[in-house]
C-alpha atoms as a PDB file:
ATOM      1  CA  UNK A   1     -21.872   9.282 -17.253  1.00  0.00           C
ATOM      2  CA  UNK A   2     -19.636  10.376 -14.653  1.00  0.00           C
ATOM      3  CA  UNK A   3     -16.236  11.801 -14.989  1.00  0.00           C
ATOM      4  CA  UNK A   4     -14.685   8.983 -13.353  1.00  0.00           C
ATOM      5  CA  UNK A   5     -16.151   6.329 -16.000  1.00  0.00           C
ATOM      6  CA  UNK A   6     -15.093   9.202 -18.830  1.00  0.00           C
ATOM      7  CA  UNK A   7     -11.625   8.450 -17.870  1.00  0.00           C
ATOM      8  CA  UNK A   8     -11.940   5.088 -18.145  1.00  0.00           C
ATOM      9  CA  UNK A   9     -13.322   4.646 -21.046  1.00  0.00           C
ATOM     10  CA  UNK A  10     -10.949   6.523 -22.470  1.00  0.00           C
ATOM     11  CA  UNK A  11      -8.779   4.377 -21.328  1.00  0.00           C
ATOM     12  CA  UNK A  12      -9.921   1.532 -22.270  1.00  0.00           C
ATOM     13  CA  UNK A  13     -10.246   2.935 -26.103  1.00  0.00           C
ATOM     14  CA  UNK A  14      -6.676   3.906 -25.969  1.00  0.00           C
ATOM     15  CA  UNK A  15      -5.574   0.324 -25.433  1.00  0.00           C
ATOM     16  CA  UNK A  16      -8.035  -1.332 -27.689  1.00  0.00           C
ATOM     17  CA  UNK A  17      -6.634   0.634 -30.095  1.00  0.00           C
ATOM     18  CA  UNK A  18      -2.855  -0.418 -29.642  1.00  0.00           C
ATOM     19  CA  UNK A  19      -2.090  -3.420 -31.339  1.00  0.00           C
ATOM     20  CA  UNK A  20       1.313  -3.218 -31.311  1.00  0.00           C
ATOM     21  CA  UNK A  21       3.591  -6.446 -30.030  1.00  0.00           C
ATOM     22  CA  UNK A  22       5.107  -5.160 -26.941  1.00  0.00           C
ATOM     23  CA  UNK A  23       8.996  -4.308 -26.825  1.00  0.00           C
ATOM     24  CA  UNK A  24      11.459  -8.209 -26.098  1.00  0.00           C
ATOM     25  CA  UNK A  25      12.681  -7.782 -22.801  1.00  0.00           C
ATOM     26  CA  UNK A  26      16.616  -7.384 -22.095  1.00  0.00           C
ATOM     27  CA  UNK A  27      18.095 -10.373 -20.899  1.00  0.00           C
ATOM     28  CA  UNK A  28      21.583  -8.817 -21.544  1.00  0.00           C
ATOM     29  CA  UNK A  29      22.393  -8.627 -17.652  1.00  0.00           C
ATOM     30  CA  UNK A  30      24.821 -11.005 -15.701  1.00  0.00           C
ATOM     31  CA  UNK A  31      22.965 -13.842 -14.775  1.00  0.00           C
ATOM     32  CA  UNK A  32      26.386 -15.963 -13.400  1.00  0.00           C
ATOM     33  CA  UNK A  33      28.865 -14.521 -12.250  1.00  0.00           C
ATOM     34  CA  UNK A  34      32.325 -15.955 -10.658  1.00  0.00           C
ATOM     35  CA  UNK A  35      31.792 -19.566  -8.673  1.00  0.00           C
ATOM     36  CA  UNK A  36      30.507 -19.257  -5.488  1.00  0.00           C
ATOM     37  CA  UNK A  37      32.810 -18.634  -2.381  1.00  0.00           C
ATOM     38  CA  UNK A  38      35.653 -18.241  -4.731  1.00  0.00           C
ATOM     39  CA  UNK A  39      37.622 -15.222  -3.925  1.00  0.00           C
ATOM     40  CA  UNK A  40      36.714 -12.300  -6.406  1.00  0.00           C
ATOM     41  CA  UNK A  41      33.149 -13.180  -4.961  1.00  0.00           C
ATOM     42  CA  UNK A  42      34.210 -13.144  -1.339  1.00  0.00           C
ATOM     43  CA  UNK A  43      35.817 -10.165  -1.285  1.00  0.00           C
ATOM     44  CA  UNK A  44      33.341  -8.242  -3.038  1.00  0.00           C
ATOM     45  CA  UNK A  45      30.997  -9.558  -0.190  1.00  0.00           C
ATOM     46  CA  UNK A  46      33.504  -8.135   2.101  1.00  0.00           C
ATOM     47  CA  UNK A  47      33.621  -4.437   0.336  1.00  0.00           C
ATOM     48  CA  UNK A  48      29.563  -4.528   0.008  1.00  0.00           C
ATOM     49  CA  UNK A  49      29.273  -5.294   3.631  1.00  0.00           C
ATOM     50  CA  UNK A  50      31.716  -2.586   4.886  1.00  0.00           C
ATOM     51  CA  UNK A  51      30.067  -0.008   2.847  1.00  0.00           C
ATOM     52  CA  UNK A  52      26.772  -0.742   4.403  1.00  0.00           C
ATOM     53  CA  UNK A  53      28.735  -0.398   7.720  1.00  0.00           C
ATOM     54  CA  UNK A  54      28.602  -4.022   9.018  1.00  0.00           C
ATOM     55  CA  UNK A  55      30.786  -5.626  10.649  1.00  0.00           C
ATOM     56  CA  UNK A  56      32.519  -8.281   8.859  1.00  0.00           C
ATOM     57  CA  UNK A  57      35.172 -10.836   9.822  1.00  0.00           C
ATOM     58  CA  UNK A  58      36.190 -13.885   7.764  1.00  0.00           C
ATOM     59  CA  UNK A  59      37.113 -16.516   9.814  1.00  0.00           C
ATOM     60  CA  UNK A  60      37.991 -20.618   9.764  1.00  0.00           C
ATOM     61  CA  UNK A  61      35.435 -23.476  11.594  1.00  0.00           C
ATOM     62  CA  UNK A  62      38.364 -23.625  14.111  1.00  0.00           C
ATOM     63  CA  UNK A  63      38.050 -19.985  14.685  1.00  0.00           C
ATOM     64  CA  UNK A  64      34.430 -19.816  14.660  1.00  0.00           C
ATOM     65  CA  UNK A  65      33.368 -20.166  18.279  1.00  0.00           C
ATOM     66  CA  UNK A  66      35.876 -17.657  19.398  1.00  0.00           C
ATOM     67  CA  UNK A  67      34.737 -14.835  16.690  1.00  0.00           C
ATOM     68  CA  UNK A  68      30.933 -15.347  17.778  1.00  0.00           C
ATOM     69  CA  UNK A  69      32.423 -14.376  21.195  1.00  0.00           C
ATOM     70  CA  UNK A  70      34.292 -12.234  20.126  1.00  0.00           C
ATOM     71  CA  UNK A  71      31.773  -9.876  17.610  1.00  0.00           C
ATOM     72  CA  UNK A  72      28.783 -10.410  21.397  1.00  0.00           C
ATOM     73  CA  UNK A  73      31.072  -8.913  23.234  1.00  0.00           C
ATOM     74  CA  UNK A  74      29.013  -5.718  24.179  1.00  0.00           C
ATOM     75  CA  UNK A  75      26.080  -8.100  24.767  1.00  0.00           C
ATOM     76  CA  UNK A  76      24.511  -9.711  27.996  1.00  0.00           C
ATOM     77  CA  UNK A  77      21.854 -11.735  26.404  1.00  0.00           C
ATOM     78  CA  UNK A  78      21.266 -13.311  23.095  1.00  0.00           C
ATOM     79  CA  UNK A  79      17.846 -15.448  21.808  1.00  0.00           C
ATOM     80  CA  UNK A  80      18.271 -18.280  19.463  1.00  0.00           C
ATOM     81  CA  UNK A  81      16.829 -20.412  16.976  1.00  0.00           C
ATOM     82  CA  UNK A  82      15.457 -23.710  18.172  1.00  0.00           C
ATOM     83  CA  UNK A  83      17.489 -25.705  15.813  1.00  0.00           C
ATOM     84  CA  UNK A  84      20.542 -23.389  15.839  1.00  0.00           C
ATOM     85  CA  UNK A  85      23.702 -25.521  15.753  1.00  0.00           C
ATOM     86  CA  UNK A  86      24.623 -26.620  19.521  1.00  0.00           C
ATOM     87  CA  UNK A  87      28.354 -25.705  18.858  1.00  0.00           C
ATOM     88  CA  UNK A  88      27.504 -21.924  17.932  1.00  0.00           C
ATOM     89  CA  UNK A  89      24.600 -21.539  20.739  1.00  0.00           C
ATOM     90  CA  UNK A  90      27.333 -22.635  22.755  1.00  0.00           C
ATOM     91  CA  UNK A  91      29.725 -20.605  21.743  1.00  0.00           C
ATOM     92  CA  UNK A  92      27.566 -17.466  21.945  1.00  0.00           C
ATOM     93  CA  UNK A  93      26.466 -18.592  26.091  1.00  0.00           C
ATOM     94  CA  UNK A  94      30.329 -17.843  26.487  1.00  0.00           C
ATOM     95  CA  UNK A  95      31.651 -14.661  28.894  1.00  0.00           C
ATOM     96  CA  UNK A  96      28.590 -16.120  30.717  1.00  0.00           C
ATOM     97  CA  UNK A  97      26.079 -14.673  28.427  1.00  0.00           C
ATOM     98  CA  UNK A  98      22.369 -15.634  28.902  1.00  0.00           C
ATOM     99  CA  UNK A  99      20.984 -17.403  25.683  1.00  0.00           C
ATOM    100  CA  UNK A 100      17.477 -17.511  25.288  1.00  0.00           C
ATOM    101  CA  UNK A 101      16.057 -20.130  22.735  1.00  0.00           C
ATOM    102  CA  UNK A 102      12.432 -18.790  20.579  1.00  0.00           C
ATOM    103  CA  UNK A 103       9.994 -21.367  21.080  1.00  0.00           C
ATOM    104  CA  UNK A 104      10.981 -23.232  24.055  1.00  0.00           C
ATOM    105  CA  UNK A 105       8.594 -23.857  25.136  1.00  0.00           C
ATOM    106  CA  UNK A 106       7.281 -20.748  23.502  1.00  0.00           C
ATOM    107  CA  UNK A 107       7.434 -18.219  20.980  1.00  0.00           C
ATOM    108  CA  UNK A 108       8.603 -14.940  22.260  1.00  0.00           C
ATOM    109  CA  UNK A 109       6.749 -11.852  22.793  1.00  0.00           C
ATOM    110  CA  UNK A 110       8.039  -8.380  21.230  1.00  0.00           C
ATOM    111  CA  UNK A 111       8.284  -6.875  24.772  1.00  0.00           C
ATOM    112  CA  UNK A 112      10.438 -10.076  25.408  1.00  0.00           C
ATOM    113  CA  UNK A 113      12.609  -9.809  22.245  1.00  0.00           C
ATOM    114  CA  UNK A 114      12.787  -5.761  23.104  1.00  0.00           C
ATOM    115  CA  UNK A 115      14.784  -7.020  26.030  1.00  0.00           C
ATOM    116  CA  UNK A 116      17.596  -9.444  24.516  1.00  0.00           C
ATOM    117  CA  UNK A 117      20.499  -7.392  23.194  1.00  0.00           C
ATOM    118  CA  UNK A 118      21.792  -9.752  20.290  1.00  0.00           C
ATOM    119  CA  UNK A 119      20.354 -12.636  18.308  1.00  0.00           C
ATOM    120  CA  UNK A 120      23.042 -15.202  16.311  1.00  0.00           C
ATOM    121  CA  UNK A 121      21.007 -17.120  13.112  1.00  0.00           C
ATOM    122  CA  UNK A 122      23.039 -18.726  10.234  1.00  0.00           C
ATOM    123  CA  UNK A 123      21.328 -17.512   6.580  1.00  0.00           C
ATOM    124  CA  UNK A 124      20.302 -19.358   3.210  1.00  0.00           C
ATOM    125  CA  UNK A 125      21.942 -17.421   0.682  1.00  0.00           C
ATOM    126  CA  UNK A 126      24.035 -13.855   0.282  1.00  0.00           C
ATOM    127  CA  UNK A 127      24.325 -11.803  -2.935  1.00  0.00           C
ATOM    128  CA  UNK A 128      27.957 -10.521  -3.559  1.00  0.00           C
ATOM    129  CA  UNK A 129      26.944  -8.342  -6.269  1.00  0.00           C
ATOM    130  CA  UNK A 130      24.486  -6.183  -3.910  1.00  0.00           C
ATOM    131  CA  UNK A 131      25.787  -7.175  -0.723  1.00  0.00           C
ATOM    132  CA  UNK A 132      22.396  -9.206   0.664  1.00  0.00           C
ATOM    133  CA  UNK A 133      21.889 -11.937   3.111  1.00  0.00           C
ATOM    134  CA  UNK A 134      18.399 -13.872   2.432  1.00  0.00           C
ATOM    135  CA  UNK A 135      17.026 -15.583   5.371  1.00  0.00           C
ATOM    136  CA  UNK A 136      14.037 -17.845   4.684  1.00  0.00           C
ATOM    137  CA  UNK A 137      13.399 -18.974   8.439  1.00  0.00           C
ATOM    138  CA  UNK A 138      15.276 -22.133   7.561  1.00  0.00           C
ATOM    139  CA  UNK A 139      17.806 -24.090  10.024  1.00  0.00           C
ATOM    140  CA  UNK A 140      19.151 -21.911  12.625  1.00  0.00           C
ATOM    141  CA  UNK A 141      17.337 -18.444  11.568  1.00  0.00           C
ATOM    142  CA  UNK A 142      14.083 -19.042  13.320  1.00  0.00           C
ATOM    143  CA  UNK A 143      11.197 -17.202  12.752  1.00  0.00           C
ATOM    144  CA  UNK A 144      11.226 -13.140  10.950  1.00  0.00           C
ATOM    145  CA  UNK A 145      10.327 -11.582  14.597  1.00  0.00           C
ATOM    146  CA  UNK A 146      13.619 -12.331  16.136  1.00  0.00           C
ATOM    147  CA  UNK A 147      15.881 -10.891  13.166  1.00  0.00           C
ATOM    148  CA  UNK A 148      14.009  -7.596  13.213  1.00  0.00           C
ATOM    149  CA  UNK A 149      13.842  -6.461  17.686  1.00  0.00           C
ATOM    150  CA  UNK A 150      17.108  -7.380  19.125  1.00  0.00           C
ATOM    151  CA  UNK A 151      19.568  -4.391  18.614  1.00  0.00           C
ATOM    152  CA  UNK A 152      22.286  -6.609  16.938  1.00  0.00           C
ATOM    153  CA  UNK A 153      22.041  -9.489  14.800  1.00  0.00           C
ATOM    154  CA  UNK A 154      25.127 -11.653  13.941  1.00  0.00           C
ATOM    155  CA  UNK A 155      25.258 -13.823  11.155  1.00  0.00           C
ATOM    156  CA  UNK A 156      27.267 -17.077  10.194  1.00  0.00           C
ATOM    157  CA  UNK A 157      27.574 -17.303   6.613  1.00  0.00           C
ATOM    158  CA  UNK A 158      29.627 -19.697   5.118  1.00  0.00           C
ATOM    159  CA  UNK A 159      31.487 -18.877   1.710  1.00  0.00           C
ATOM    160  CA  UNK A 160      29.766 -21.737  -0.574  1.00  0.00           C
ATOM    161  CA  UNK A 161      26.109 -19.723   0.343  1.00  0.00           C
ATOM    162  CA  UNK A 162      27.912 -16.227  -1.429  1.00  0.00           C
ATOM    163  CA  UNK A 163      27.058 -16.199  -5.097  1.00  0.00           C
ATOM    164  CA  UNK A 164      27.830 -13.493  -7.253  1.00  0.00           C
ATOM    165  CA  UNK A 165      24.462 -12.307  -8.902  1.00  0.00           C
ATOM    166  CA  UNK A 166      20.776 -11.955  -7.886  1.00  0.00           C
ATOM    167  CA  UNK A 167      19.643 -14.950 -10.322  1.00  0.00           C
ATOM    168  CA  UNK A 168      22.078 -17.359  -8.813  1.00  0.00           C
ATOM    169  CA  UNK A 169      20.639 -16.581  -5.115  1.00  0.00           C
ATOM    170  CA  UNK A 170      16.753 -16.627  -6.693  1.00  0.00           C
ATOM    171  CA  UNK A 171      17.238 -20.167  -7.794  1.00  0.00           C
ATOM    172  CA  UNK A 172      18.481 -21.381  -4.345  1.00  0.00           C
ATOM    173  CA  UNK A 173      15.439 -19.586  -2.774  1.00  0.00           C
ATOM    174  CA  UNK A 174      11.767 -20.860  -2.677  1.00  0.00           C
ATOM    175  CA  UNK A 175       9.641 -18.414  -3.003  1.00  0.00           C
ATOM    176  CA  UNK A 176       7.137 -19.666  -0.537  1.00  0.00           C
ATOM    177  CA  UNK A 177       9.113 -19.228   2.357  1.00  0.00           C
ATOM    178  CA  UNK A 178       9.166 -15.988   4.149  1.00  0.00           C
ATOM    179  CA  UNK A 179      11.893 -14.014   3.012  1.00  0.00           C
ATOM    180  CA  UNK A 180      14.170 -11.601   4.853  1.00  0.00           C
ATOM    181  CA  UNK A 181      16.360  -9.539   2.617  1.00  0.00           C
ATOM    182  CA  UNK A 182      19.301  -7.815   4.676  1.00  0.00           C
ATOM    183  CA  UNK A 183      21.463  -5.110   3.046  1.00  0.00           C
ATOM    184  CA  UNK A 184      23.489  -3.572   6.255  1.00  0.00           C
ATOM    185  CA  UNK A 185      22.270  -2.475   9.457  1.00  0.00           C
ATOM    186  CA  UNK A 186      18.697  -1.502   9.631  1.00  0.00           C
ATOM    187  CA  UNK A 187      18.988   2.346   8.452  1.00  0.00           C
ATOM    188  CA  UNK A 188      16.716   4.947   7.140  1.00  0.00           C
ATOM    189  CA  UNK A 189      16.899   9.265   6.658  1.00  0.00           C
ATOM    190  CA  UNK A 190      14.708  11.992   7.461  1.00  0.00           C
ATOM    191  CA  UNK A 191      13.729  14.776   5.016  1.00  0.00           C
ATOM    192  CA  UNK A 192      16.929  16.562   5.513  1.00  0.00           C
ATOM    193  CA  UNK A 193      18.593  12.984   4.983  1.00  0.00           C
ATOM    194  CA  UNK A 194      20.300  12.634   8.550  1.00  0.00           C
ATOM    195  CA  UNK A 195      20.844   8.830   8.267  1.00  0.00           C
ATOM    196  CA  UNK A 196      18.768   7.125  11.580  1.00  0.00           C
ATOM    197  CA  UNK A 197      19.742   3.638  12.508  1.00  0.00           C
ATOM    198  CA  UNK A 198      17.579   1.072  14.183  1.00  0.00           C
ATOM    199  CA  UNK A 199      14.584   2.379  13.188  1.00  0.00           C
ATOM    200  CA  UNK A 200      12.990  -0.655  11.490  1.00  0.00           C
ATOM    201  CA  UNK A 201      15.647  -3.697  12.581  1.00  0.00           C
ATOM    202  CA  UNK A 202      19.112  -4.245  14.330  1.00  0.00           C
ATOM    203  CA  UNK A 203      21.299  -0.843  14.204  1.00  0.00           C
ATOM    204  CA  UNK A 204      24.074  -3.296  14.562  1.00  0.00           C
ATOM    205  CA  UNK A 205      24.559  -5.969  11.802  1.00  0.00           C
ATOM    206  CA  UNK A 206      27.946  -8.472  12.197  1.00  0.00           C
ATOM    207  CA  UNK A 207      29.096 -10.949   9.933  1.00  0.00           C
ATOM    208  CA  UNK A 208      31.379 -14.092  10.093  1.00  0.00           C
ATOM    209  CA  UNK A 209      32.096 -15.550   7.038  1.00  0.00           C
ATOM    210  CA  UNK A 210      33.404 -19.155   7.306  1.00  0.00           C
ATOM    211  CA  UNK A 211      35.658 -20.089   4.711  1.00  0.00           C
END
């Protein structure tokens, strides 16, 4: 018998012989929190967001075409959804900006993607609680690829899709879809912890929140 089958076996013993019920699991945590959008849950968003060193601006559907603008300044050229809202791809072709759309007629390539400074997507849900915006490639967020290579992503979030706790956003997502979970700019540290940003997705992350 070899030693790696010894091991095993012993294993295997070990847990034949425990018979024990296994320990009820806590359920003791917040599972709903404040309604969403209301304002304890907004600004929480708000302080979440800042920590993680976004960029956050609330803003009103009147004021939303100037604030996508506004947060693109410092970029040329932005790629799109496909079925991105016309008023926001609009707004974000403003200060005569180039706007690329994914998938018209084709998908994208990464050298392509490597060459747009911004992209704009809406989002599904956002977690107050831990700061988190959930894209599931629904309307307006287009595929994972073009979330992850442009330098700066900017988000439109509007206040009903904030909840408060990570059970309340689980339930609005299906876990089929592909999920992007984004906590703040794309950031990471070395061994001597010198924070690096960009290494893995947008070093820039903005958010408008539409109230």
């Amino acid at each position: 018998m070899s030693s790696r089958e010894t091991v095993l076996n012993r294993i295997r013993d070990a847990l034949a012989a425990d018979v024990s019920a296994p320990p009820p699991i806590p359920r003791d945590y917040i599972r709903v929190g404040d309604p969403p959008g209301s304002p304890p849950v907004l600004e929480l968003m708000v302080d979440r967001l800042v920590d993680y060193k976004a960029h956050v601006r609330e803003v009103t559907t009147d004021e939303l075409a100037d604030a996508i603008d506004t947060a693109l300044t410092d970029a040329r050229t932005v790629v799109v959804a496909a079925d991105l809202n016309p008023d926001l791809k609009a707004a974000a072709a403003r200060s005569a900006r180039t706007v690329t759309t994914d998938g018209t007629p084709t998908v994208l390539t990464p050298n392509e993607l490597d060459s747009i400074d911004a992209v704009l997507t809406t989002a599904t849900v956002a977690i107050a609680l831990s700061g988190t915006i959930t894209l599931d490639g629904g309307p307006g967020q287009g595929r994972r690829a073009i979330t992850l290579i442009p330098d700066t992503h900017l988000v439109v979030l509007y206040a009903d899709q904030i909840v408060h706790t990570v059970p309340e956003a689980i339930n609005r997502l299906d876990p089929t879809r592909p999920l992007t979970m984004i906590a703040g700019p794309s950031a990471t540290s070395d061994i001597e912890l010198e924070r690096v940003e960009g290494v893995h997705g947008p070093r820039t992350l903005s958010v408008l929140i539409v109230r």
